[in-house]
N, C-alpha and C. Protein backbone atom coordinates (compact mmCIF):
# COMPACT_ATOMS: atom_id res chain seq x y z
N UNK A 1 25.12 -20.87 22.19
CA UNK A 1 24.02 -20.54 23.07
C UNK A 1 24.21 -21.30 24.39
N UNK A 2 24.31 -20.74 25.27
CA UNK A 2 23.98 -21.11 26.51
C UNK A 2 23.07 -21.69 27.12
N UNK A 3 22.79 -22.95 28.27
CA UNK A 3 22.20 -23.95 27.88
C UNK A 3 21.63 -23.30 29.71
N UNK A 4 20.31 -22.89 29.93
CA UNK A 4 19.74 -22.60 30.97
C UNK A 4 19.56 -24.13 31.73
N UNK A 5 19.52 -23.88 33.29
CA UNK A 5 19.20 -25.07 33.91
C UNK A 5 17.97 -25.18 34.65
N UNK A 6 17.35 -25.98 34.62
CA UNK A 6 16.01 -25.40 35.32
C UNK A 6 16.89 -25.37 36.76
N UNK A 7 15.94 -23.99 37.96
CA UNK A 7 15.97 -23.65 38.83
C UNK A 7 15.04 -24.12 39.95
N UNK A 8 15.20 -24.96 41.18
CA UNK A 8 14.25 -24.91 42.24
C UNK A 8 14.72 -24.01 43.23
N UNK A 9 14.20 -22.66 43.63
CA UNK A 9 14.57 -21.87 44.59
C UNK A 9 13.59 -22.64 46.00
N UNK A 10 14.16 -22.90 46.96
CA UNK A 10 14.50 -22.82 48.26
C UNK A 10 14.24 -22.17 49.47
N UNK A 11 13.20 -21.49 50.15
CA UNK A 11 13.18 -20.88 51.41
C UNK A 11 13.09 -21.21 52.45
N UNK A 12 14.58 -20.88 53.70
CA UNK A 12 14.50 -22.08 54.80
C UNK A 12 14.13 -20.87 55.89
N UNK A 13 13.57 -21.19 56.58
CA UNK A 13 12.85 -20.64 57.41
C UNK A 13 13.58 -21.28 59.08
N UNK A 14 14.06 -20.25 60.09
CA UNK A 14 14.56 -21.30 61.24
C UNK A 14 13.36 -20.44 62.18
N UNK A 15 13.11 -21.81 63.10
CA UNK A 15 12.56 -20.60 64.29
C UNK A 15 13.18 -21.65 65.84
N UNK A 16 13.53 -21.22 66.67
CA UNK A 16 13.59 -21.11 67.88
C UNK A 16 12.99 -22.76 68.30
N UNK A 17 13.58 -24.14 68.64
CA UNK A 17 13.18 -25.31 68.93
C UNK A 17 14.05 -25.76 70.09
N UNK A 18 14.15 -25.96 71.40
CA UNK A 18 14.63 -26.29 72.29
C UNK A 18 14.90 -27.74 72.50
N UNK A 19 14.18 -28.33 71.60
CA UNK A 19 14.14 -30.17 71.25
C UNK A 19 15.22 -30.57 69.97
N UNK A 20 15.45 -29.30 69.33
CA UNK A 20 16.34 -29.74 68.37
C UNK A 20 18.04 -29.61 68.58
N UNK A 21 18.90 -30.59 68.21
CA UNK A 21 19.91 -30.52 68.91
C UNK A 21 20.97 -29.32 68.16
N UNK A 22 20.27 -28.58 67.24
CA UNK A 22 20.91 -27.56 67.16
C UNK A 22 20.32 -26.55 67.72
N UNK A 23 19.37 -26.29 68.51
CA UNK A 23 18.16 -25.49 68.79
C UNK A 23 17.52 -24.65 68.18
N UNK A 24 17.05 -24.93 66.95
CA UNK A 24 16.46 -24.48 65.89
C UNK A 24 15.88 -25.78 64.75
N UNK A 25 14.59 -25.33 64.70
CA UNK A 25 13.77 -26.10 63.53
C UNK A 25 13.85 -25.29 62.36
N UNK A 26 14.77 -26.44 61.23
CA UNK A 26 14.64 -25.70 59.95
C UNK A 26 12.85 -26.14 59.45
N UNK A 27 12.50 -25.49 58.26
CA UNK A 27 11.08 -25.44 57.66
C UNK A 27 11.57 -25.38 56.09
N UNK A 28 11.65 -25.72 55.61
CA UNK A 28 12.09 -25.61 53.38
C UNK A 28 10.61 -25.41 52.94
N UNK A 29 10.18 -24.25 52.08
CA UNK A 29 9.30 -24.19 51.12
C UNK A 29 9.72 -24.39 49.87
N UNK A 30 9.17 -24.46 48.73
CA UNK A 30 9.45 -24.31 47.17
C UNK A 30 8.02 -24.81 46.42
N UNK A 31 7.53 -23.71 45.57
CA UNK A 31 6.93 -24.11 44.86
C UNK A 31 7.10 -24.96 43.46
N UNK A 32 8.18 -25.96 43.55
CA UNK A 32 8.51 -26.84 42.49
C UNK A 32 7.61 -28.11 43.07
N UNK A 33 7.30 -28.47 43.66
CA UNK A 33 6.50 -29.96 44.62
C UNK A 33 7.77 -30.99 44.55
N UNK A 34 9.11 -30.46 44.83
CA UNK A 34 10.08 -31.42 44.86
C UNK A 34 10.55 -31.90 46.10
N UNK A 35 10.21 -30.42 46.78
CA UNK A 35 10.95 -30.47 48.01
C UNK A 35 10.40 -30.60 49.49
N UNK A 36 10.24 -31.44 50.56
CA UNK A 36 9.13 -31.57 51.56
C UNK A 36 9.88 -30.78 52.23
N UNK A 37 8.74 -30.39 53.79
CA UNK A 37 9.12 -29.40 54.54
C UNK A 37 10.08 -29.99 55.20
N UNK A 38 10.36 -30.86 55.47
CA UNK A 38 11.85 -31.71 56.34
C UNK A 38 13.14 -31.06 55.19
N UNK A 39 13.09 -30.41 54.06
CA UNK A 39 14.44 -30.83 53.35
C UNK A 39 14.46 -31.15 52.62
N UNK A 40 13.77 -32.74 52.10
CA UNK A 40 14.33 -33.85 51.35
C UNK A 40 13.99 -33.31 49.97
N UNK A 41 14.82 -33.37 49.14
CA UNK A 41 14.80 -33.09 47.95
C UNK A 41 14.31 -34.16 46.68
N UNK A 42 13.43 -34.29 46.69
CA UNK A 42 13.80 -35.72 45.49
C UNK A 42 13.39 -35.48 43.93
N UNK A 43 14.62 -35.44 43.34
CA UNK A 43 14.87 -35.31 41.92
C UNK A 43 14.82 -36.57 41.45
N UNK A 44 13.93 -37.84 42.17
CA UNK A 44 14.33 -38.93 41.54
C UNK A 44 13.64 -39.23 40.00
N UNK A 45 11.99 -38.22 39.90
CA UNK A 45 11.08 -38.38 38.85
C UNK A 45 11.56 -37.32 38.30
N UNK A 46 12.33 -36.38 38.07
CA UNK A 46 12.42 -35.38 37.63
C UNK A 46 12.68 -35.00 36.05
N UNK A 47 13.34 -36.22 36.05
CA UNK A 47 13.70 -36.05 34.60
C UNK A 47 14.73 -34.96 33.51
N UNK A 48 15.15 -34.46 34.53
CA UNK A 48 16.30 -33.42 34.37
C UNK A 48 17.97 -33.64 34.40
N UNK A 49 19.04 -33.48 34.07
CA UNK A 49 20.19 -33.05 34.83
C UNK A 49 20.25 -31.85 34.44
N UNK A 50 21.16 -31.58 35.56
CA UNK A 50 22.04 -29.97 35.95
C UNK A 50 21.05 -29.07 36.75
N UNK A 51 20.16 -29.55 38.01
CA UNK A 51 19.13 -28.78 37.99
C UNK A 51 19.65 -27.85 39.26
N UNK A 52 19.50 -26.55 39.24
CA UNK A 52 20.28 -25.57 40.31
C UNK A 52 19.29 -25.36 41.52
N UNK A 53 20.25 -25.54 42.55
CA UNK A 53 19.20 -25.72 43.95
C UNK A 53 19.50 -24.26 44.40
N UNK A 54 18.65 -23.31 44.50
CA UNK A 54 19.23 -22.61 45.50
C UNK A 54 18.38 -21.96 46.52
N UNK A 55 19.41 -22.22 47.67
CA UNK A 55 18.59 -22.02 49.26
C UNK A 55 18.75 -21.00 49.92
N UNK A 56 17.24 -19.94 49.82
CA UNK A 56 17.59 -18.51 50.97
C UNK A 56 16.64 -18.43 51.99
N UNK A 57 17.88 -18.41 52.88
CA UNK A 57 17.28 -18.17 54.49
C UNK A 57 16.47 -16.70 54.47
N UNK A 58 15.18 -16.84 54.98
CA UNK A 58 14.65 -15.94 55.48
C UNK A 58 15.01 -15.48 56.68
N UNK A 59 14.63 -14.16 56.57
CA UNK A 59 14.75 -13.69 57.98
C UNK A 59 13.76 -14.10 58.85
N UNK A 60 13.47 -14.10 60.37
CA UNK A 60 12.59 -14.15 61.10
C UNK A 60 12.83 -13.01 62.21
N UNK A 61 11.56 -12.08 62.00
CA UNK A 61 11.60 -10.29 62.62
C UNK A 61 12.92 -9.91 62.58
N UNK A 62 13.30 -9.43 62.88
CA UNK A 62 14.68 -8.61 62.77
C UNK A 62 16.15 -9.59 62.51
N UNK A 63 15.97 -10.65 63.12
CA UNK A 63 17.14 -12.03 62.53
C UNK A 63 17.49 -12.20 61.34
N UNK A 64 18.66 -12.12 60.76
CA UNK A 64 18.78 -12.74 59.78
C UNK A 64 19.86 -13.83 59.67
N UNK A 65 19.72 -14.74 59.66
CA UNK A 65 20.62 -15.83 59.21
C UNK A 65 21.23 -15.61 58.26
N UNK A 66 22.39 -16.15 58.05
CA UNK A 66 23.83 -15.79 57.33
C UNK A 66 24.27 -17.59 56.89
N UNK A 67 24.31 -17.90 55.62
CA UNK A 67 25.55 -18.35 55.33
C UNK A 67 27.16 -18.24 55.07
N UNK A 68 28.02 -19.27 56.06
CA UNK A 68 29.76 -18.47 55.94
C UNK A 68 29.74 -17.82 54.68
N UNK A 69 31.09 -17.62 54.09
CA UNK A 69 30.83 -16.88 52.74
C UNK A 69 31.74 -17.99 51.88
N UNK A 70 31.89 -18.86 52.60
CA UNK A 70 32.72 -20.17 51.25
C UNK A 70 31.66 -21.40 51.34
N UNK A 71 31.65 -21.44 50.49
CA UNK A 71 30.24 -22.43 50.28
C UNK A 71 30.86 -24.14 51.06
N UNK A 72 32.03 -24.32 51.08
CA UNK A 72 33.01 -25.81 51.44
C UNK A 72 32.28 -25.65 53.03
N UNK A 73 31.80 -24.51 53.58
CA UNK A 73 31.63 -24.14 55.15
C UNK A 73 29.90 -23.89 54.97
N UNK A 74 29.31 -23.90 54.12
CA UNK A 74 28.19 -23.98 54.33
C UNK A 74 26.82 -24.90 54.24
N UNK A 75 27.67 -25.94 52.97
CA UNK A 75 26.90 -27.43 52.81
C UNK A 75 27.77 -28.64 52.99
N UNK A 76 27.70 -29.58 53.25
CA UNK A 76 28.14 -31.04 53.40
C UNK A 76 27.57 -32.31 53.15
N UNK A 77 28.15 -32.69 52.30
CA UNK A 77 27.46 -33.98 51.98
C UNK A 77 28.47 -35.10 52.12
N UNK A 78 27.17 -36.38 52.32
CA UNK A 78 28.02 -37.47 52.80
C UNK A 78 26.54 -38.49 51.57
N UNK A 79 27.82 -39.18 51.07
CA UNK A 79 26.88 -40.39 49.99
C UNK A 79 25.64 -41.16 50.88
N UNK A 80 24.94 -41.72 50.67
CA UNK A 80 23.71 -42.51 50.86
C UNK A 80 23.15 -43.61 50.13
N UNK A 81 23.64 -44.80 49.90
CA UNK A 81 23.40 -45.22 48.50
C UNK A 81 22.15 -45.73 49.03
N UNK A 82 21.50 -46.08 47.77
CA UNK A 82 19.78 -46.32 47.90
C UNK A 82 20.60 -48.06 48.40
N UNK A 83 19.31 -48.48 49.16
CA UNK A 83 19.49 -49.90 49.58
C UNK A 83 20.23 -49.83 51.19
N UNK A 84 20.84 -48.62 51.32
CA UNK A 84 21.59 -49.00 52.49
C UNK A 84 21.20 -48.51 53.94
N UNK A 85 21.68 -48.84 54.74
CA UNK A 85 20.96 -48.23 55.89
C UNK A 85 21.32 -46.95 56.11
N UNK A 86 19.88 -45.98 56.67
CA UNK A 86 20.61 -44.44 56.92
C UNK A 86 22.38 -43.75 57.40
N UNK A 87 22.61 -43.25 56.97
CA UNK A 87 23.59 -42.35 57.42
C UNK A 87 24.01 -42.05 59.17
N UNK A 88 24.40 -41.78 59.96
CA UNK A 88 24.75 -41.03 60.90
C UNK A 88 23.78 -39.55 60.42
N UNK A 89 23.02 -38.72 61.37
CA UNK A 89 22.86 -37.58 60.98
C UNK A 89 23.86 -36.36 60.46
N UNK A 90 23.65 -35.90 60.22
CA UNK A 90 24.34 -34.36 59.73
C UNK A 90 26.08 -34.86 59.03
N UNK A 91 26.06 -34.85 58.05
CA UNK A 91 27.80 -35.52 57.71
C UNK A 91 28.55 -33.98 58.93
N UNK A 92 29.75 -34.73 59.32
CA UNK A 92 30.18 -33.60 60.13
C UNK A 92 31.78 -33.18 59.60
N UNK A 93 31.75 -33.12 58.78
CA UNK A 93 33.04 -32.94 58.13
C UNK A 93 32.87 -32.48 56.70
N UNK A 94 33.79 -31.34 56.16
CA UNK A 94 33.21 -30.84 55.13
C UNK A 94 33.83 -31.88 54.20
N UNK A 95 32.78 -31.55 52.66
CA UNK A 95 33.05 -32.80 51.85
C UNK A 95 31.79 -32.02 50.83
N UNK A 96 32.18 -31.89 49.39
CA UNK A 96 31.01 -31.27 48.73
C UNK A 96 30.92 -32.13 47.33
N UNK A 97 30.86 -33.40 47.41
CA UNK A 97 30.78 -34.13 46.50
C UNK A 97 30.30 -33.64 45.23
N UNK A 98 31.84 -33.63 44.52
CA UNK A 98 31.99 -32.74 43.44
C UNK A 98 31.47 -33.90 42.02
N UNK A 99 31.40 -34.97 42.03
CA UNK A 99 30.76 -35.51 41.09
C UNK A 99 29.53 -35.67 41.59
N UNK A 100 28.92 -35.01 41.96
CA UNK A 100 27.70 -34.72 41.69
C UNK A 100 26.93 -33.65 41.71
N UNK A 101 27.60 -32.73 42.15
CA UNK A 101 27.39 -31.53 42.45
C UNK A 101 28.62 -30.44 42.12
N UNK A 102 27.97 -29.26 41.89
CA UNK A 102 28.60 -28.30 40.95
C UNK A 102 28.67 -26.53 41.15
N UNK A 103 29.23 -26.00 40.81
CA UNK A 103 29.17 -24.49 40.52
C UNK A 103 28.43 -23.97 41.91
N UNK A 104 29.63 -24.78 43.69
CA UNK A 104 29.21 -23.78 44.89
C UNK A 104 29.34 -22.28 44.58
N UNK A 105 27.85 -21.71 45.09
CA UNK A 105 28.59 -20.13 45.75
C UNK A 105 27.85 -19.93 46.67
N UNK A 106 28.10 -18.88 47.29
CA UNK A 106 27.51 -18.16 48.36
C UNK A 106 27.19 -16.63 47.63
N UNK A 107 26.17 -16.05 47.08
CA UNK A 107 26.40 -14.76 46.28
C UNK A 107 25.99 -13.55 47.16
N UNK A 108 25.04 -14.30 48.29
CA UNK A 108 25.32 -12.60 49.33
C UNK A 108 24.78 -13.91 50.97
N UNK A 109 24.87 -12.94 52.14
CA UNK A 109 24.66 -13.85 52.47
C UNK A 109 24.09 -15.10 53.11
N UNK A 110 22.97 -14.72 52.52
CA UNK A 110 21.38 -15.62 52.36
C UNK A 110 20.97 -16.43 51.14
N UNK A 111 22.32 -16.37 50.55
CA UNK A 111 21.71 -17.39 49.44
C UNK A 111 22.73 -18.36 49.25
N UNK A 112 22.91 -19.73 48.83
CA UNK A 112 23.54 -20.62 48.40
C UNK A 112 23.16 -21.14 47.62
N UNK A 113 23.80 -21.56 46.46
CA UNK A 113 23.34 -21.99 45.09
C UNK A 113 24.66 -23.07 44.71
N UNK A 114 24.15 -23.91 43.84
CA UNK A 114 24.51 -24.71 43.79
C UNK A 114 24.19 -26.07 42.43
N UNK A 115 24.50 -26.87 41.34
CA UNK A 115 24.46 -27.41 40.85
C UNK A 115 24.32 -29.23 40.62
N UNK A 116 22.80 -29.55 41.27
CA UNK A 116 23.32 -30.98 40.98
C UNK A 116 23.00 -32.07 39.93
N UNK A 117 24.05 -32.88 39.67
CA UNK A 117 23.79 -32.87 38.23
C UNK A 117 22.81 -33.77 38.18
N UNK A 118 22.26 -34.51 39.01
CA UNK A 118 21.27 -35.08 38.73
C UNK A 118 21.59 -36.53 38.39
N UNK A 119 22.07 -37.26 38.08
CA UNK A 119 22.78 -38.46 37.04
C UNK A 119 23.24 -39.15 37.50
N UNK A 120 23.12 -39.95 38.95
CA UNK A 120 23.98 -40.84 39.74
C UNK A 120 23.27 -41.60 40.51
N UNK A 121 21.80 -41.73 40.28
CA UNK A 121 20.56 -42.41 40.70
C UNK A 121 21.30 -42.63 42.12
N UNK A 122 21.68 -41.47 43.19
CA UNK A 122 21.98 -41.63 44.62
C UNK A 122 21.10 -40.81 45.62
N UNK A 123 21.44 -41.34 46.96
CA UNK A 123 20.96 -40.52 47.55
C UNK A 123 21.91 -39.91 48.74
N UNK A 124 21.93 -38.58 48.76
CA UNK A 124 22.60 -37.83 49.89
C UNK A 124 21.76 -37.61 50.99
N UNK A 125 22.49 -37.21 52.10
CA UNK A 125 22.42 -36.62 53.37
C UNK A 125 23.36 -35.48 52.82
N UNK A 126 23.03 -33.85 53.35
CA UNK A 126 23.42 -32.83 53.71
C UNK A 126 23.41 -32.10 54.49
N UNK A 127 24.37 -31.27 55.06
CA UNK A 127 24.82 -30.50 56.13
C UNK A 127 24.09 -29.04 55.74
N UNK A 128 23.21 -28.68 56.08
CA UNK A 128 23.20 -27.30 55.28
C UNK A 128 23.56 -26.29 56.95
N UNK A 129 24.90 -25.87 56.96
CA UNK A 129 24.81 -24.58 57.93
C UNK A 129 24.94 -23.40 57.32
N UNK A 130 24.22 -22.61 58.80
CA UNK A 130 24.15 -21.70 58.78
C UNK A 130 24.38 -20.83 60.32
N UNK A 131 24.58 -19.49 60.22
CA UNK A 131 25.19 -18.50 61.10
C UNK A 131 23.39 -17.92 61.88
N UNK A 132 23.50 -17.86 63.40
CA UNK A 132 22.62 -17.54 63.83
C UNK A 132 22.96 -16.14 64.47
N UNK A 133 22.54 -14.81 64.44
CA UNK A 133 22.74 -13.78 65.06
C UNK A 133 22.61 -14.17 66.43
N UNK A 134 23.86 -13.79 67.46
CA UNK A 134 23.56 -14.16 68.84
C UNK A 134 24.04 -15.71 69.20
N UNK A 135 24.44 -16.50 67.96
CA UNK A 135 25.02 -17.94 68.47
C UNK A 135 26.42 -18.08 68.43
N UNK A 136 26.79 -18.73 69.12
CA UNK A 136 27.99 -18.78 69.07
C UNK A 136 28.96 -20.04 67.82
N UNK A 137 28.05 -21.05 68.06
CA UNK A 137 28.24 -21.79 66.79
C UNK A 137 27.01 -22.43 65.81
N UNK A 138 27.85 -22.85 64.62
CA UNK A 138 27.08 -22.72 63.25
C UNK A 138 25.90 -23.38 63.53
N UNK A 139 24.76 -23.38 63.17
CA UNK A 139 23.29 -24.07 63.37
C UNK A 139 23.21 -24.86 62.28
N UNK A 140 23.01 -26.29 62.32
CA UNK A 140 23.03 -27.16 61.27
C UNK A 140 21.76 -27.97 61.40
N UNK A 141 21.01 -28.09 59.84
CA UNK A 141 19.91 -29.25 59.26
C UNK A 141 20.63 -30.19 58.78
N UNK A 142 19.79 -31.50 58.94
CA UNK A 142 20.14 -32.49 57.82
C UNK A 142 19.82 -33.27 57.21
N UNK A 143 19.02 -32.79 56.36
CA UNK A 143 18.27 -33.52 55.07
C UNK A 143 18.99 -33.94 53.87
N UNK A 144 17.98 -34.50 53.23
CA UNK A 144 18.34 -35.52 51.77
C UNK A 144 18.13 -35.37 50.62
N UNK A 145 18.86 -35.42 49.79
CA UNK A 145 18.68 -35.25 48.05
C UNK A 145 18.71 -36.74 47.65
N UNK A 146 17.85 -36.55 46.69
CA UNK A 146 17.73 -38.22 45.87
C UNK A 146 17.42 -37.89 44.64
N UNK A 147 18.74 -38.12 43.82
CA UNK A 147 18.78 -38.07 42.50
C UNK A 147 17.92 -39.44 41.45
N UNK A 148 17.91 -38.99 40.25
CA UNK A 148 17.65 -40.18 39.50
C UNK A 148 18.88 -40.98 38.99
């Protein structure tokens, strides 16, 4: 028998921010209460491993945002250990920290899914890009996962 993982689905919402240095404000909903509107993910009470994140861009009116179609080009993570001082924003180099995270895809292309195992009581910074109709380059957030 196959061992289901619980699921937090994800809706990132961009709209139009001239203050942001990608010029766009991401927005994250989820009705799991895991995830704040900045991003930050925290699985630290969760009490789970293997729990599957997956993030779909909404459209906004006729826009639709696109993730590339190889997932190595669409998230990035850079370690964070608890205790230490923040990160640099946005890791800028791809890197999909495979012990801790699992089973990238991209399955069309508004969705990214993804596996983390939960089990490394850390905390990340992530790259989440994405493709803007009309931009010339990738539009990037960068928020945080915090495992238990």
């Amino acid at each position: 028998m196959n061992k289901i993982n619980p699921e937090i689905r994800i809706e990132v919402t961009l709209t139009r921010h001239n203050g942001k240095p990608s010029g766009y404000q991401f927005r994250y909903t989820s009705d799991s209460g895991l995830v704040a509107p900045d991003g930050t993910i925290d699985l630290s009470n969760f009490g789970k491993d293997n729990v599957d994140l997956v993030f779909v861009l909404m459209a906004v009116g006729a826009m639709q945002p696109s993730f590339p179609p190889r997932p190595e080009d669409a998230v990035w993570f850079a370690d964070w250990p608890k205790g230490a001082a923040p990160p640099p924003p946005c890791p800028d180099a791809p890197g999909l920290a495979h012990s801790s995270f699992s089973g990238f895809q991209v399955s069309n292309a508004s969705t990214l899914k993804f596996t983390d195992k939960n089990n490394d009581n850390k905390r990340y910074t992530y790259a989440l890009r994405c493709q803007v109709p009309g931009e010339a380059k990738p539009v990037v957030d960068d928020p945080i996962i915090i495992n238990k």
